[in-house]
N, C-alpha and C. Protein backbone atom coordinates (compact mmCIF):
# COMPACT_ATOMS: atom_id res chain seq x y z
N UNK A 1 22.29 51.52 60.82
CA UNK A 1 21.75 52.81 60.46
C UNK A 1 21.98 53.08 58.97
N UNK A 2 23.23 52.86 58.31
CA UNK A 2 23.67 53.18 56.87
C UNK A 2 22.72 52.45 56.40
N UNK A 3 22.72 50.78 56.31
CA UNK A 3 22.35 50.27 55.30
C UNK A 3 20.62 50.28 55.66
N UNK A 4 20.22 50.64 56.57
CA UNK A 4 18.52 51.20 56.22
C UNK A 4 18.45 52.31 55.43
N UNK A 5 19.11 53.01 55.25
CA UNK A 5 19.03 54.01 54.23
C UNK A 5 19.23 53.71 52.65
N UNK A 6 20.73 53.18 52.86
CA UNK A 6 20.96 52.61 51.13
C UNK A 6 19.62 51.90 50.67
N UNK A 7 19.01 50.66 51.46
CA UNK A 7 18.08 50.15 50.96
C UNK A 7 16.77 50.47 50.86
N UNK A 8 16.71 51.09 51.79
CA UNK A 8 15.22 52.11 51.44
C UNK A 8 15.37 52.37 50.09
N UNK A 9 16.49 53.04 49.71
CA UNK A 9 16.37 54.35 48.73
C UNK A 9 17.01 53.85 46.88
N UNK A 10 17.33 51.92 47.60
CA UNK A 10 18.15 51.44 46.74
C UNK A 10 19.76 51.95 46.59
N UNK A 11 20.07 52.72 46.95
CA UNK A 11 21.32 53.51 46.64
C UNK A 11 22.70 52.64 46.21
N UNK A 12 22.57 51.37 46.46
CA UNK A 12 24.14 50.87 46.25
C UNK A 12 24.31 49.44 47.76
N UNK A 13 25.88 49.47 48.09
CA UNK A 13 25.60 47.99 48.55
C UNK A 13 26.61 48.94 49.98
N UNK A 14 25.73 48.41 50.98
CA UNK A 14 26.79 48.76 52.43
C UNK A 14 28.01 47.36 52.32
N UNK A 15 29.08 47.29 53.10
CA UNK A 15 29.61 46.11 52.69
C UNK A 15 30.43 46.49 54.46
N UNK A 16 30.64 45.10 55.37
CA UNK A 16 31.17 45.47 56.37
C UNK A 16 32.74 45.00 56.48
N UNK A 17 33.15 44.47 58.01
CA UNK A 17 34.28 44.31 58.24
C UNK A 17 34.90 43.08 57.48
N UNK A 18 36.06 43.52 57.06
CA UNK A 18 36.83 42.62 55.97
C UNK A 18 36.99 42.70 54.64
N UNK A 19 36.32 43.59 54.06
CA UNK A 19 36.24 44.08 52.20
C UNK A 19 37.54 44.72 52.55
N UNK A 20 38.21 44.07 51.43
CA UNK A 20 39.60 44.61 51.05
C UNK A 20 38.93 45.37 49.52
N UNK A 21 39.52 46.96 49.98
CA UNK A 21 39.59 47.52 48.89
C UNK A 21 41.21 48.30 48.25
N UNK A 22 41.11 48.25 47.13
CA UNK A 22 42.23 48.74 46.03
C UNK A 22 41.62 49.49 45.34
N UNK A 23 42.37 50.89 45.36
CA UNK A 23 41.73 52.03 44.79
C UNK A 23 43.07 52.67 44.68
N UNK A 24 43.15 53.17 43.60
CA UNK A 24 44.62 54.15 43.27
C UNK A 24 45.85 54.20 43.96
N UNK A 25 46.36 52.94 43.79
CA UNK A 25 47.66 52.51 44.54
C UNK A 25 47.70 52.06 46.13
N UNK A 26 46.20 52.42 46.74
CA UNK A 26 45.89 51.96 47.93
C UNK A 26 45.38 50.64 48.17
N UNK A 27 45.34 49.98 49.33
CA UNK A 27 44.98 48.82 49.67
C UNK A 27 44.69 49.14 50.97
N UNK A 28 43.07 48.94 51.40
CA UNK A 28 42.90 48.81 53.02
C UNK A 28 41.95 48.17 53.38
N UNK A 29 41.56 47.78 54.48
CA UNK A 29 40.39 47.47 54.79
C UNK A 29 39.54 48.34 55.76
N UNK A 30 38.18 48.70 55.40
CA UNK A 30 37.73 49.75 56.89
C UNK A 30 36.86 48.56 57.19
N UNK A 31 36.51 49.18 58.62
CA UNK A 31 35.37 48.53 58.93
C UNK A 31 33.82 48.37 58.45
N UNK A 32 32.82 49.35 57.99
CA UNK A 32 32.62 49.54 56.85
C UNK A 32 32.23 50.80 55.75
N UNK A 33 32.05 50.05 54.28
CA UNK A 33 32.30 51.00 53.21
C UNK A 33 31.09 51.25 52.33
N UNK A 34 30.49 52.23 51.77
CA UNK A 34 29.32 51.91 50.85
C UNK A 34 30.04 52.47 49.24
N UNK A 35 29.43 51.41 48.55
CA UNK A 35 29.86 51.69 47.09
C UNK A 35 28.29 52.02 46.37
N UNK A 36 28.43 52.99 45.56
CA UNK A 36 26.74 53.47 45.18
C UNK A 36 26.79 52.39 44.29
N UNK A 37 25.51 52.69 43.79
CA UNK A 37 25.18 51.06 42.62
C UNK A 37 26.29 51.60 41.43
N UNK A 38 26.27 53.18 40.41
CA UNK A 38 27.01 53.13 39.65
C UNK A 38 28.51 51.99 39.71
N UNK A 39 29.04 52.34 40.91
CA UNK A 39 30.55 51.30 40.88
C UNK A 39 30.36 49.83 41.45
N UNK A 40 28.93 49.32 41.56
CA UNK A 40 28.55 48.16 41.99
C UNK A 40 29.28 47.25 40.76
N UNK A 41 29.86 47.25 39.74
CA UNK A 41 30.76 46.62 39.02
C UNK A 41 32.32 46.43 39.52
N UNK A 42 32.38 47.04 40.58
CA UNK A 42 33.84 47.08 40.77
C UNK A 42 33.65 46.43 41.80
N UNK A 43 32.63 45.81 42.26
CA UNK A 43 32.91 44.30 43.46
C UNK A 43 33.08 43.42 43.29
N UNK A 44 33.78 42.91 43.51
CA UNK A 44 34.81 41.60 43.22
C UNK A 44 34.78 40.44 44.27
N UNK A 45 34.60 39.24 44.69
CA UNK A 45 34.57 38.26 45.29
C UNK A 45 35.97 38.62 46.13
N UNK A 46 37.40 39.28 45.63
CA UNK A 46 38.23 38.84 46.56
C UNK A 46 39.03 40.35 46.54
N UNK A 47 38.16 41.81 46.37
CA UNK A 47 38.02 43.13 46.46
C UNK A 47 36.91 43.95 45.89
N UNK A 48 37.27 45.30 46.40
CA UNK A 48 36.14 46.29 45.95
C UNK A 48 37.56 47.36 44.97
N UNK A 49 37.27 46.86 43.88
CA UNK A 49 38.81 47.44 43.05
C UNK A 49 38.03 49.03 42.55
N UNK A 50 37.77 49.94 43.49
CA UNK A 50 37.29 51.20 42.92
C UNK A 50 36.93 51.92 44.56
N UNK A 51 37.78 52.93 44.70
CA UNK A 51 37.19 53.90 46.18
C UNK A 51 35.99 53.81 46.40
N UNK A 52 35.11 53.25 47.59
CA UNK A 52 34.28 53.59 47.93
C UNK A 52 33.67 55.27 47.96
N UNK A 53 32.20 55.14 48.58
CA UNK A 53 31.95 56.70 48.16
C UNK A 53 31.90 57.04 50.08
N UNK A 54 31.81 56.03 50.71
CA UNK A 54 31.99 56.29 52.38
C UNK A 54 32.64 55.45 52.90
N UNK A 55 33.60 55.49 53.77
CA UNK A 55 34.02 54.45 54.69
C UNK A 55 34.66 54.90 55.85
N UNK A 56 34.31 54.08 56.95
CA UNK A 56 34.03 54.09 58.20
C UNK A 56 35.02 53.35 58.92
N UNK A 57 35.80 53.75 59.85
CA UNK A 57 36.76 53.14 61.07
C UNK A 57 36.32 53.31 61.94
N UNK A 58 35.72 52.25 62.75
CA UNK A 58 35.61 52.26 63.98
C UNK A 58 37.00 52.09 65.27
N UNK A 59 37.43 53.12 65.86
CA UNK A 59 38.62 53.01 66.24
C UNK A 59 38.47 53.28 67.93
N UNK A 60 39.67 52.89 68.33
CA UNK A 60 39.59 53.05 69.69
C UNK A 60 40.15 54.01 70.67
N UNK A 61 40.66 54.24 71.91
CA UNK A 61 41.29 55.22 72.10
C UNK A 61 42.66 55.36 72.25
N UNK A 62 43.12 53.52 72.08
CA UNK A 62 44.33 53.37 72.34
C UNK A 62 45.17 53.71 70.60
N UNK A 63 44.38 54.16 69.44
CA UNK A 63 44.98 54.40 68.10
C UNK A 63 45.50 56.24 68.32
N UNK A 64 46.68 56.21 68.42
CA UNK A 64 46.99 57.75 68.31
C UNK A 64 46.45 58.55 67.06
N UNK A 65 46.80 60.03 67.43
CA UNK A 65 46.42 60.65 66.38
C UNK A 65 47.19 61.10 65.24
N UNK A 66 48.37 60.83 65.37
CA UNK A 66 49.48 60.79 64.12
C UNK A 66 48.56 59.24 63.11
N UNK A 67 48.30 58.20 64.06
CA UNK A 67 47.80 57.22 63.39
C UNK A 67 46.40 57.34 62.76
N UNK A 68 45.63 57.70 63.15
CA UNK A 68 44.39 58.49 62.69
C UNK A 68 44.45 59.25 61.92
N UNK A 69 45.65 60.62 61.70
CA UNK A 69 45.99 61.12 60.43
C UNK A 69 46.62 60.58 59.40
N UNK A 70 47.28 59.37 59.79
CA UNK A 70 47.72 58.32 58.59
C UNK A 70 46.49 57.85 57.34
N UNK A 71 45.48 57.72 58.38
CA UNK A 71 44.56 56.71 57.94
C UNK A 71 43.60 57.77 56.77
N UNK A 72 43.38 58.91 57.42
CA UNK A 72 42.64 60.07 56.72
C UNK A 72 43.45 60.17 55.43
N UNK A 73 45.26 60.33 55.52
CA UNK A 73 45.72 60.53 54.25
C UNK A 73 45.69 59.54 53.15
N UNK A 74 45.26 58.18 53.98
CA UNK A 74 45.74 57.20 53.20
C UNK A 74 44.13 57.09 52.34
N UNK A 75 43.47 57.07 52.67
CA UNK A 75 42.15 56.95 52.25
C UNK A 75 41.82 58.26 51.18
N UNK A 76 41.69 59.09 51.79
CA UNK A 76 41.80 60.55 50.41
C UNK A 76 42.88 60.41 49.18
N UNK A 77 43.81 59.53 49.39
CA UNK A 77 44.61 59.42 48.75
C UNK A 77 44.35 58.40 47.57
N UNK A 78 43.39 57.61 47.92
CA UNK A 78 42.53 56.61 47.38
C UNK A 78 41.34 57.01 46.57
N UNK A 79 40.83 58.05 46.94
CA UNK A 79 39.80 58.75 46.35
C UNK A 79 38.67 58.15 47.00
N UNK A 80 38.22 58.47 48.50
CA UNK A 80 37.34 57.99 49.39
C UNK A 80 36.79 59.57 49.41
N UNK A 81 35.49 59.58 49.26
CA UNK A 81 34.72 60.88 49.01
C UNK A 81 34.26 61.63 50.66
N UNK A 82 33.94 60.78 51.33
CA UNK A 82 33.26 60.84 52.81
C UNK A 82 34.11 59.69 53.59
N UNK A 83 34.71 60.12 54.72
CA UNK A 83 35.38 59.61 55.82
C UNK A 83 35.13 59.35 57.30
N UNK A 84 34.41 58.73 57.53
CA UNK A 84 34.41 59.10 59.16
C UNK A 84 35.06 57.75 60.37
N UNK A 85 35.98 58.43 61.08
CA UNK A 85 36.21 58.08 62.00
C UNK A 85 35.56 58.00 63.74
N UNK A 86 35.16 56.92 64.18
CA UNK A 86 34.28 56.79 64.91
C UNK A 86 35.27 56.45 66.09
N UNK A 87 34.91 56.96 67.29
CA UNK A 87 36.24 56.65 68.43
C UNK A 87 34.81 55.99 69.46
N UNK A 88 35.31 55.06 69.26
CA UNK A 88 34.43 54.16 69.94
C UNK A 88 34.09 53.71 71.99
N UNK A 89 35.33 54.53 72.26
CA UNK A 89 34.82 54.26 74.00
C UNK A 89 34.57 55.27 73.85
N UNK A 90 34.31 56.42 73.03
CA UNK A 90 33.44 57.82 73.42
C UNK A 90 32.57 57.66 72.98
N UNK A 91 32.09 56.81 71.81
CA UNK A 91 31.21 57.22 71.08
C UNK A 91 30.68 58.34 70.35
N UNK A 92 31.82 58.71 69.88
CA UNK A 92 32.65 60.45 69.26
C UNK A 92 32.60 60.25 67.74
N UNK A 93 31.88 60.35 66.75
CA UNK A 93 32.08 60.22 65.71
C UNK A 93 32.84 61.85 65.08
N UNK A 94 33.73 61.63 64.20
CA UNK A 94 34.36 62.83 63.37
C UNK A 94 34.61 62.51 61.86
N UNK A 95 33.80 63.60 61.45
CA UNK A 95 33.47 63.09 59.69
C UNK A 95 34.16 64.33 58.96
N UNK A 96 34.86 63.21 57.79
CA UNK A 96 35.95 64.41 57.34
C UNK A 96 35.27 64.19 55.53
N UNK A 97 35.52 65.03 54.80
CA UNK A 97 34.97 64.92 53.52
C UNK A 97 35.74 65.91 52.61
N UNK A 98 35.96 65.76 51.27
CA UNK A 98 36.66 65.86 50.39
C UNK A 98 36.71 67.06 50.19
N UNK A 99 37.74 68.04 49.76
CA UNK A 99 37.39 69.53 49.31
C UNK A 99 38.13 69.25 47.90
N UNK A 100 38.44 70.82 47.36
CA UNK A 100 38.48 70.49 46.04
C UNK A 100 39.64 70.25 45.35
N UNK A 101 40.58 69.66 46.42
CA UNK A 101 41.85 69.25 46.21
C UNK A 101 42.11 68.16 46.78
N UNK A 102 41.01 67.50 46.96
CA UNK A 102 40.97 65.78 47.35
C UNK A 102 41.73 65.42 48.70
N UNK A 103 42.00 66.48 49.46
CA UNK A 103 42.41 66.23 51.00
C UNK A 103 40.57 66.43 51.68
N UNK A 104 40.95 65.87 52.67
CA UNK A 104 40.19 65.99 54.16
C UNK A 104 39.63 67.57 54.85
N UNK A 105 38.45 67.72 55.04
CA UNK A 105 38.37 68.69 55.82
C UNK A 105 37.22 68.02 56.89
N UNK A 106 37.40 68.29 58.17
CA UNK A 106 36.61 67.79 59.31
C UNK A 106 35.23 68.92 58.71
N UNK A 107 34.38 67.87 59.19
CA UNK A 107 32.97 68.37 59.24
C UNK A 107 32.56 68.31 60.63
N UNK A 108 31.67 69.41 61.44
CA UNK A 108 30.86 69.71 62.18
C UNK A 108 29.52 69.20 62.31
N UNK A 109 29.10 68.80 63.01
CA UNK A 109 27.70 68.48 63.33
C UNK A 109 27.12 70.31 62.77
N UNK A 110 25.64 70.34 62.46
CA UNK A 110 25.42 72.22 62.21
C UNK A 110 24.75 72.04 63.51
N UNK A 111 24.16 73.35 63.42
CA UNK A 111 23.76 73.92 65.06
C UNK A 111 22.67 73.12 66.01
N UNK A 112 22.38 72.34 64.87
CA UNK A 112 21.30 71.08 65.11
C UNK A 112 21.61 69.86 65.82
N UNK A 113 23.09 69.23 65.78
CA UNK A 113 23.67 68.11 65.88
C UNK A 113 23.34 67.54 64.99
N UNK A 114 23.47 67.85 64.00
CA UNK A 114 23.08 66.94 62.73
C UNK A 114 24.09 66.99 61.49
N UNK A 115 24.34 65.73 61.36
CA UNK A 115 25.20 65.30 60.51
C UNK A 115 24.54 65.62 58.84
N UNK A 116 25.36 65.83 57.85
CA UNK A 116 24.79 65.72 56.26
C UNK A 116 25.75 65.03 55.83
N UNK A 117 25.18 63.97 55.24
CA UNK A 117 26.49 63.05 54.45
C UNK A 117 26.63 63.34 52.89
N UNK A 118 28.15 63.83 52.61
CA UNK A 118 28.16 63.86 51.16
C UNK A 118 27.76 62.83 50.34
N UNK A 119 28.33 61.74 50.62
CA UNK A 119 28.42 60.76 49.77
C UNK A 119 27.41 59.80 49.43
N UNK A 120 26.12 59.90 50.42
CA UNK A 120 24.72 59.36 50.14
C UNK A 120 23.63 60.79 50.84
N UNK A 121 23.29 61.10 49.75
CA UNK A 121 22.47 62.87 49.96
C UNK A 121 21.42 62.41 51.05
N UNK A 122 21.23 61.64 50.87
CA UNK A 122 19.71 61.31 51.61
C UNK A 122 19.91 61.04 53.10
N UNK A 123 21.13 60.77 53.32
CA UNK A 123 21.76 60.65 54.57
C UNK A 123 21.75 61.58 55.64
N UNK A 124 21.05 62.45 56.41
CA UNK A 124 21.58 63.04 57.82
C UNK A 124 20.59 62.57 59.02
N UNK A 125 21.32 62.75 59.90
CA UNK A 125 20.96 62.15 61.75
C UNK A 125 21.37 63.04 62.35
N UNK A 126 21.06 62.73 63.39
CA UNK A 126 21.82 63.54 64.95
C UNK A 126 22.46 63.00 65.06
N UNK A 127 24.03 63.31 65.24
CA UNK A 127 25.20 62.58 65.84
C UNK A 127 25.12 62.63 67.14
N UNK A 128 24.51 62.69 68.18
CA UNK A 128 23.38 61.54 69.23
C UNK A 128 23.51 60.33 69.30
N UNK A 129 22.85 60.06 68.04
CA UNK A 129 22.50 58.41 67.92
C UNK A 129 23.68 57.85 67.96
N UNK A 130 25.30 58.13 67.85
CA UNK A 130 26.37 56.98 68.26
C UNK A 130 26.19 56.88 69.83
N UNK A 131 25.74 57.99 70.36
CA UNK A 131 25.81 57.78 72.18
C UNK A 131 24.44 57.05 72.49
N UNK A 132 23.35 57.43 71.78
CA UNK A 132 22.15 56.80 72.26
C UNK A 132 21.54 55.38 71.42
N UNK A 133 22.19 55.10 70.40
CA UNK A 133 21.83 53.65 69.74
C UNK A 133 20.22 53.71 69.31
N UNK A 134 19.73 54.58 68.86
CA UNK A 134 18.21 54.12 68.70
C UNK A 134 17.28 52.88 68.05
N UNK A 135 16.84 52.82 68.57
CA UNK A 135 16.31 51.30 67.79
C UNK A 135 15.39 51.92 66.42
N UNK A 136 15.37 50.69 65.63
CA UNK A 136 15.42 50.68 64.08
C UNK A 136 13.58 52.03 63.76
N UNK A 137 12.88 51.55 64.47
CA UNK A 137 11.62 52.14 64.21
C UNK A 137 12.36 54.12 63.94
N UNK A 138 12.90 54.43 65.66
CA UNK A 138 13.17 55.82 65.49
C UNK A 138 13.39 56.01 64.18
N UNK A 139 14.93 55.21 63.62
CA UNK A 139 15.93 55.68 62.83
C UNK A 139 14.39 55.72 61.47
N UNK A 140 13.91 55.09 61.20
CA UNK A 140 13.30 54.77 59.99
C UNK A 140 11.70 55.79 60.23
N UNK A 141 11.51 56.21 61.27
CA UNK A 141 10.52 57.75 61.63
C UNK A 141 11.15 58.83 60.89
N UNK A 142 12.71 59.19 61.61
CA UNK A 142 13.25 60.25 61.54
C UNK A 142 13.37 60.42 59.89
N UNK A 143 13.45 59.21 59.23
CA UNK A 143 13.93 59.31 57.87
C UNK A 143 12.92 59.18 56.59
N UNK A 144 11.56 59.52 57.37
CA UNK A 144 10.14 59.06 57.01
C UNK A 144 10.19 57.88 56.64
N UNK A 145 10.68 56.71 56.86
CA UNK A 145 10.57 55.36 56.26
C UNK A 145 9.07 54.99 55.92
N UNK A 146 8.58 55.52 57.48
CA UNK A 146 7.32 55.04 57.95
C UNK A 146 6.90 56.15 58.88
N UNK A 147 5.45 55.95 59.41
CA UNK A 147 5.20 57.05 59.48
C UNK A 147 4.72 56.39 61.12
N UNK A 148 5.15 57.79 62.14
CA UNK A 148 5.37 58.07 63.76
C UNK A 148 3.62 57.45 63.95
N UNK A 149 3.29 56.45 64.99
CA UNK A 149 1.85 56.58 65.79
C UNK A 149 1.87 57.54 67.02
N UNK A 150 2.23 58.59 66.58
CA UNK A 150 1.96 59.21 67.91
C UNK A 150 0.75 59.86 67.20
């Protein structure tokens, strides 16, 4: 779903499981991260040496939530702009994003179920689609990629 968007719109590089990034005394790996093109210089063959502008944990239900708040601090702490944690036997996504003191604040779906992503503008869905998986045509309708034959 991310990286049909980045590339539609050009925006920068999705990058998945295994990018070790180092960003302001941090070191982690998410599952995955998008870096916009501006910091597309800070990819490195053996890191991404600059905070991503999103990154994504796909987690499970057996990760507590003291551990899940680890992960939120550790990442804001890094200067990760957009956060979301995805709890994966629910298929529960929870997206946390930067306020103006560089901690976390959970974001809400609005009255729509619809997500707005800070960190790539062009970005919102129904947070739906983690429970319903839509295949690529929907996602690229909803986002005018291309245009509906109905």
């Amino acid at each position: 779903m991310l990286t049909v968007v980045v590339e539609a719109y050009d925006l920068g590089a999705v990058i998945g499981k295994g990018a070790r990034v180092v960003a302001n005394n941090q070191t982690f790996s998410p599952d995955v991260i998008f870096v916009p093109n501006r910091d597309r210089k800070f990819v490195k063959p053996d890191a991404i040496e600059c905070a991503p502008a999103l990154a994504i944990d796909v987690l499970n239900s057996r990760v507590t939530g003291p551990h899940r708040a680890a992960l939120r601090e550790r990442y804001a702490a890094a200067g990760v702009m957009e956060y979301w944690q995805i709890d994966a036997d629910r298929a529960t996504p929870h997206f946390y994003q930067t306020d103006a003191n560089g901690r976390y604040e959970e974001i809400p779906p609005d009255s729509r179920g619809l997500h707005y992503a800070s960190a790539i503008v062009e970005l919102s869905f129904p947070t739906q689609w983690f429970r319903e998986q839509p295949n690529l045509l929907t996602i690229m309708e909803w986002w005018g990629l291309i245009e509906s034959e109905d």
